[in-house]
PDB file of N, CA and C in Angstrom:
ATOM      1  N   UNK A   1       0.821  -1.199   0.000  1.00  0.00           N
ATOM      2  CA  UNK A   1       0.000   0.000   0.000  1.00  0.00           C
ATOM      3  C   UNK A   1       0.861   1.258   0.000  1.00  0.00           C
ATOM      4  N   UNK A   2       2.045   0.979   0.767  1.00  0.00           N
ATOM      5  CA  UNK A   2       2.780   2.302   0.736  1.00  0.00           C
ATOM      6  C   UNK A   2       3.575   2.483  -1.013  1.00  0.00           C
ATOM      7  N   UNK A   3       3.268   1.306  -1.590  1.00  0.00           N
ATOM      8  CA  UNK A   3       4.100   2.331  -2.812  1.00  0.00           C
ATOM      9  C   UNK A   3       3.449   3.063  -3.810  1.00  0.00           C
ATOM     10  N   UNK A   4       2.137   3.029  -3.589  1.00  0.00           N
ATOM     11  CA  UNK A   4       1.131   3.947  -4.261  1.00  0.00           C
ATOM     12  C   UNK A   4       1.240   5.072  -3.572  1.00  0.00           C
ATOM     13  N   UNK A   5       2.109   5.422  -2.387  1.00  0.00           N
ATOM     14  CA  UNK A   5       2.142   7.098  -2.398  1.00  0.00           C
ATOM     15  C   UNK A   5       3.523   7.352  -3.397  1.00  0.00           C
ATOM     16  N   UNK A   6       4.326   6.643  -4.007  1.00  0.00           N
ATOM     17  CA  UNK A   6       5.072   6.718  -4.624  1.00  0.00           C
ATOM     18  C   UNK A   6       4.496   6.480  -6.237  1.00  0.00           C
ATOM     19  N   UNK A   7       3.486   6.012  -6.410  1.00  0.00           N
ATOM     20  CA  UNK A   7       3.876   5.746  -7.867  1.00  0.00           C
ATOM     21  C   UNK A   7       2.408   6.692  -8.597  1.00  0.00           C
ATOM     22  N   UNK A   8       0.819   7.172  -7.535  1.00  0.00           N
ATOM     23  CA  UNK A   8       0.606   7.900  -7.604  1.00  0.00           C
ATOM     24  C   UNK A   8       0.994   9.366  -8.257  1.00  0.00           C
ATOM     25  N   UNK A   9       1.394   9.997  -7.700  1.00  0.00           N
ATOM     26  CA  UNK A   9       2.308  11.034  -7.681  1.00  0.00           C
ATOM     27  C   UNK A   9       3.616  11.340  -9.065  1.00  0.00           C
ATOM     28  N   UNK A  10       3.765  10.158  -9.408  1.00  0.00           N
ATOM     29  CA  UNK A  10       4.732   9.866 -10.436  1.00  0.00           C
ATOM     30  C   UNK A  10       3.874   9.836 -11.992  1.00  0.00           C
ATOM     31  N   UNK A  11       3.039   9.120 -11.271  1.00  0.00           N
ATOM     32  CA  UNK A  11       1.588   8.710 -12.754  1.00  0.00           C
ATOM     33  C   UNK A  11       1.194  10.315 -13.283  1.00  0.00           C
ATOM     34  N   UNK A  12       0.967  11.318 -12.040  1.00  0.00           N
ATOM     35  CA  UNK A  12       0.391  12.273 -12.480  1.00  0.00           C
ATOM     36  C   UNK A  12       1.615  13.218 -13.120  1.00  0.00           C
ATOM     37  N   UNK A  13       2.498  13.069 -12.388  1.00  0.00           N
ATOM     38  CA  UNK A  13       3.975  13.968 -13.047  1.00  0.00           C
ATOM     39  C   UNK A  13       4.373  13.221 -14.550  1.00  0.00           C
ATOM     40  N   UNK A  14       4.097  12.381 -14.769  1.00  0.00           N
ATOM     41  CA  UNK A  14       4.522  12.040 -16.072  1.00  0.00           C
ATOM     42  C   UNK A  14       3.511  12.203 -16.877  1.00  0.00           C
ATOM     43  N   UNK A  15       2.229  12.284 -16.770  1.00  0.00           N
ATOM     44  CA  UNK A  15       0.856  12.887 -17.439  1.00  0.00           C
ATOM     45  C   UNK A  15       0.835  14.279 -17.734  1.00  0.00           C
ATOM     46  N   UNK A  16       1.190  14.848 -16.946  1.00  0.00           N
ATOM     47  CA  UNK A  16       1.321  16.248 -17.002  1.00  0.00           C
ATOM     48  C   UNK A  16       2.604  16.157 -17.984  1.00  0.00           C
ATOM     49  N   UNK A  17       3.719  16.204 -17.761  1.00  0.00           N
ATOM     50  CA  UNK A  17       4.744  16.662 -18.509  1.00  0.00           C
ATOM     51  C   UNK A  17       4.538  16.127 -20.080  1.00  0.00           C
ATOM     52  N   UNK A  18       3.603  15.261 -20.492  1.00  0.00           N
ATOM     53  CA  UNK A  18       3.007  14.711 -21.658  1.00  0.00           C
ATOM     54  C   UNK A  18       2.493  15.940 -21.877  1.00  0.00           C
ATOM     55  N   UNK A  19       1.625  16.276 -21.354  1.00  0.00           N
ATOM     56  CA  UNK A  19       0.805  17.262 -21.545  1.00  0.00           C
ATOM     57  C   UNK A  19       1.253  18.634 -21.874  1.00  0.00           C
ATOM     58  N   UNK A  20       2.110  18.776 -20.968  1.00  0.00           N
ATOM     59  CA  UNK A  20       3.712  20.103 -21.344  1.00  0.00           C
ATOM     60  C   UNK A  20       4.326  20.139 -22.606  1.00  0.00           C
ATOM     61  N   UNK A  21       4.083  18.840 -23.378  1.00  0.00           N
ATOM     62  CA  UNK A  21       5.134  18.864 -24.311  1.00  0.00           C
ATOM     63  C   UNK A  21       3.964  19.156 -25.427  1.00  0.00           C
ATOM     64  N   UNK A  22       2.886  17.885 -25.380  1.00  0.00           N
ATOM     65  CA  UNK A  22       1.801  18.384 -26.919  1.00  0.00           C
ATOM     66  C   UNK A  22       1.445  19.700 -26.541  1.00  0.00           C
ATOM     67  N   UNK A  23       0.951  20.533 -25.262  1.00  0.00           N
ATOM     68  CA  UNK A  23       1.228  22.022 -25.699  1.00  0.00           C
ATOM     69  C   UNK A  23       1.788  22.983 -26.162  1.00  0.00           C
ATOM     70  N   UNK A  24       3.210  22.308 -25.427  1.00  0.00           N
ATOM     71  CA  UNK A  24       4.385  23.109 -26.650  1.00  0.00           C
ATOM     72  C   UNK A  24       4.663  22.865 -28.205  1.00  0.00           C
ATOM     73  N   UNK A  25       4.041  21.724 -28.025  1.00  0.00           N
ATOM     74  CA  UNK A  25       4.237  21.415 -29.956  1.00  0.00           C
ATOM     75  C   UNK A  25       2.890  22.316 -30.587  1.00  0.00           C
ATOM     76  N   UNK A  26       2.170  22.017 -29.928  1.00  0.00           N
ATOM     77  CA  UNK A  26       0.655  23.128 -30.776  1.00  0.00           C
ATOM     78  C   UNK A  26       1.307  24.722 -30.698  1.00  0.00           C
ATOM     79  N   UNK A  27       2.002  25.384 -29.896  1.00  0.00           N
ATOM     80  CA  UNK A  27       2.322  26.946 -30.048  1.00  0.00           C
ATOM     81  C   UNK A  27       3.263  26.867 -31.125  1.00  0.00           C
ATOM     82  N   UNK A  28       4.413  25.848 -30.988  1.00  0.00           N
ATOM     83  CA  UNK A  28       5.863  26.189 -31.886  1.00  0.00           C
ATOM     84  C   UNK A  28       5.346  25.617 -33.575  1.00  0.00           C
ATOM     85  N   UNK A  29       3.968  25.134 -33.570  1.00  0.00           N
ATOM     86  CA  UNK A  29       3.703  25.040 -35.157  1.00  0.00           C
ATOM     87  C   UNK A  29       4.109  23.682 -35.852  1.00  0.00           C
ATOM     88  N   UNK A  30       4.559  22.614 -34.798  1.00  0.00           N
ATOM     89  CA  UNK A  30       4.609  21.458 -34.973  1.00  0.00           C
ATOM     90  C   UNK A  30       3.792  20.751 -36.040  1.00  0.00           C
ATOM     91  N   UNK A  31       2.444  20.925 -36.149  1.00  0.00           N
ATOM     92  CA  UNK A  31       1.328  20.541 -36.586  1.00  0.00           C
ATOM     93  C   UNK A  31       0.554  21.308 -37.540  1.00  0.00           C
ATOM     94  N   UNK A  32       1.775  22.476 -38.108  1.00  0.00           N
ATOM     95  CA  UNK A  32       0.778  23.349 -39.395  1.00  0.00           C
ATOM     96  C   UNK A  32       0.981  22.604 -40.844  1.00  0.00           C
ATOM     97  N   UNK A  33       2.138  22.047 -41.001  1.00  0.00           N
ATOM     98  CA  UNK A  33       1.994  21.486 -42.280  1.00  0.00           C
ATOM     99  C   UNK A  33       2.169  20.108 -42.352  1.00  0.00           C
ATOM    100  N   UNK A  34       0.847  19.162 -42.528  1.00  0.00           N
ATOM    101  CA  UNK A  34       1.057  18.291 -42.091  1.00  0.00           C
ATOM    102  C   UNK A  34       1.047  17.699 -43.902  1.00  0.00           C
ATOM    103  N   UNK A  35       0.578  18.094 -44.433  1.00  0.00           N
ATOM    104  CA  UNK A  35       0.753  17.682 -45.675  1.00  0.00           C
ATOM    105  C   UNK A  35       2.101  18.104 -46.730  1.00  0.00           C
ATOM    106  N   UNK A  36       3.146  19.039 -46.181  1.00  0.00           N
ATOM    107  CA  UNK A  36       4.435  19.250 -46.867  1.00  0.00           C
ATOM    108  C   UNK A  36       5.210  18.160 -47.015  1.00  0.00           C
ATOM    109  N   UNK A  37       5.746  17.401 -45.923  1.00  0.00           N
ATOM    110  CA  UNK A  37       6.321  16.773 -45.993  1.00  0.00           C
ATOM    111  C   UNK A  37       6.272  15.641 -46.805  1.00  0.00           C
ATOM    112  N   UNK A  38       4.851  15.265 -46.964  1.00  0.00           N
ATOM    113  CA  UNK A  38       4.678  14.164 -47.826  1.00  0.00           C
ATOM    114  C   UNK A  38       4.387  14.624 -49.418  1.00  0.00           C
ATOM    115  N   UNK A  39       4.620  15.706 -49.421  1.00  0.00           N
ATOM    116  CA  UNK A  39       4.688  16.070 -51.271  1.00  0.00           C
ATOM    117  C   UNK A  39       6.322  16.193 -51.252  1.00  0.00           C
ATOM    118  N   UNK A  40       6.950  16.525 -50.403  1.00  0.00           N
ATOM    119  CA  UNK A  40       8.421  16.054 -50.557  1.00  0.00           C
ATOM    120  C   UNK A  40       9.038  15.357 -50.912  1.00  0.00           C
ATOM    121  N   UNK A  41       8.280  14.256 -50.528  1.00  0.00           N
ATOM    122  CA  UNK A  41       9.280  13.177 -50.827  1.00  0.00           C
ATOM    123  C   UNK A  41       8.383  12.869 -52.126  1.00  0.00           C
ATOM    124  N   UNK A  42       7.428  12.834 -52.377  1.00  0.00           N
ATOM    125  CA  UNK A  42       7.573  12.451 -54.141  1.00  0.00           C
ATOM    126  C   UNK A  42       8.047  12.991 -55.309  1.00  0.00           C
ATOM    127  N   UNK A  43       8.505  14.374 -54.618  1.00  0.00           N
ATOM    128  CA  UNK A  43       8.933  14.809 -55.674  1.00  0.00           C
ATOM    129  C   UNK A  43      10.355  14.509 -56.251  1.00  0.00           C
ATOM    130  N   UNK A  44      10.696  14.851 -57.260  1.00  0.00           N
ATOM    131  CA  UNK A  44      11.949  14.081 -57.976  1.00  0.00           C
ATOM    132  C   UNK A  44      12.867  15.238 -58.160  1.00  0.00           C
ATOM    133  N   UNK A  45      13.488  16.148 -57.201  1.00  0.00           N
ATOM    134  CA  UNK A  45      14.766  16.580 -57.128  1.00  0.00           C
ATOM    135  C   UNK A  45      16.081  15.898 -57.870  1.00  0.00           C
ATOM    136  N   UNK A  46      16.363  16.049 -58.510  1.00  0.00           N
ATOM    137  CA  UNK A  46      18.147  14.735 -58.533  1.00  0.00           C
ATOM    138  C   UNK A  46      19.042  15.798 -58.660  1.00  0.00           C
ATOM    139  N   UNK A  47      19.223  15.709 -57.151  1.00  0.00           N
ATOM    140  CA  UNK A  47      20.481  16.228 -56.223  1.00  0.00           C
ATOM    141  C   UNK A  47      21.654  15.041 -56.085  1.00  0.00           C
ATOM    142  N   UNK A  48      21.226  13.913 -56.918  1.00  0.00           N
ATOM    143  CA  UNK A  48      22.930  13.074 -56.582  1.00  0.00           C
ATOM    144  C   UNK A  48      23.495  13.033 -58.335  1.00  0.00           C
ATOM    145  N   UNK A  49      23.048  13.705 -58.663  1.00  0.00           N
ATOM    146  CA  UNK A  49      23.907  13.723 -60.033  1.00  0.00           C
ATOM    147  C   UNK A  49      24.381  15.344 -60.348  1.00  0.00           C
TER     148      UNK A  49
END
């Protein structure tokens, strides 16, 4: 019983800091172009010649 005051407490600190981080990804714009990247790569650059 006593290690649920330990692992309690831990559950919620690691929930939260989840939570710290997808907030910081929604301000810094993480999630505006979600469709660039994948026209990237089909496109046909030839940068090794």
């Amino acid at each position: 019983m006593n290690i649920l005051v330990f692992l309690i407490p831990i559950a919620l600190a690691l929930g939260l800091a989840g939570l710290c981080a997808f907030l910081w990804s929604l301000r810094t714009g993480q999630y505006e172009d979600l469709d660039g990247a994948a026209v990237r790569v089909l496109q046909d650059d030839d940068l090794a010649s």
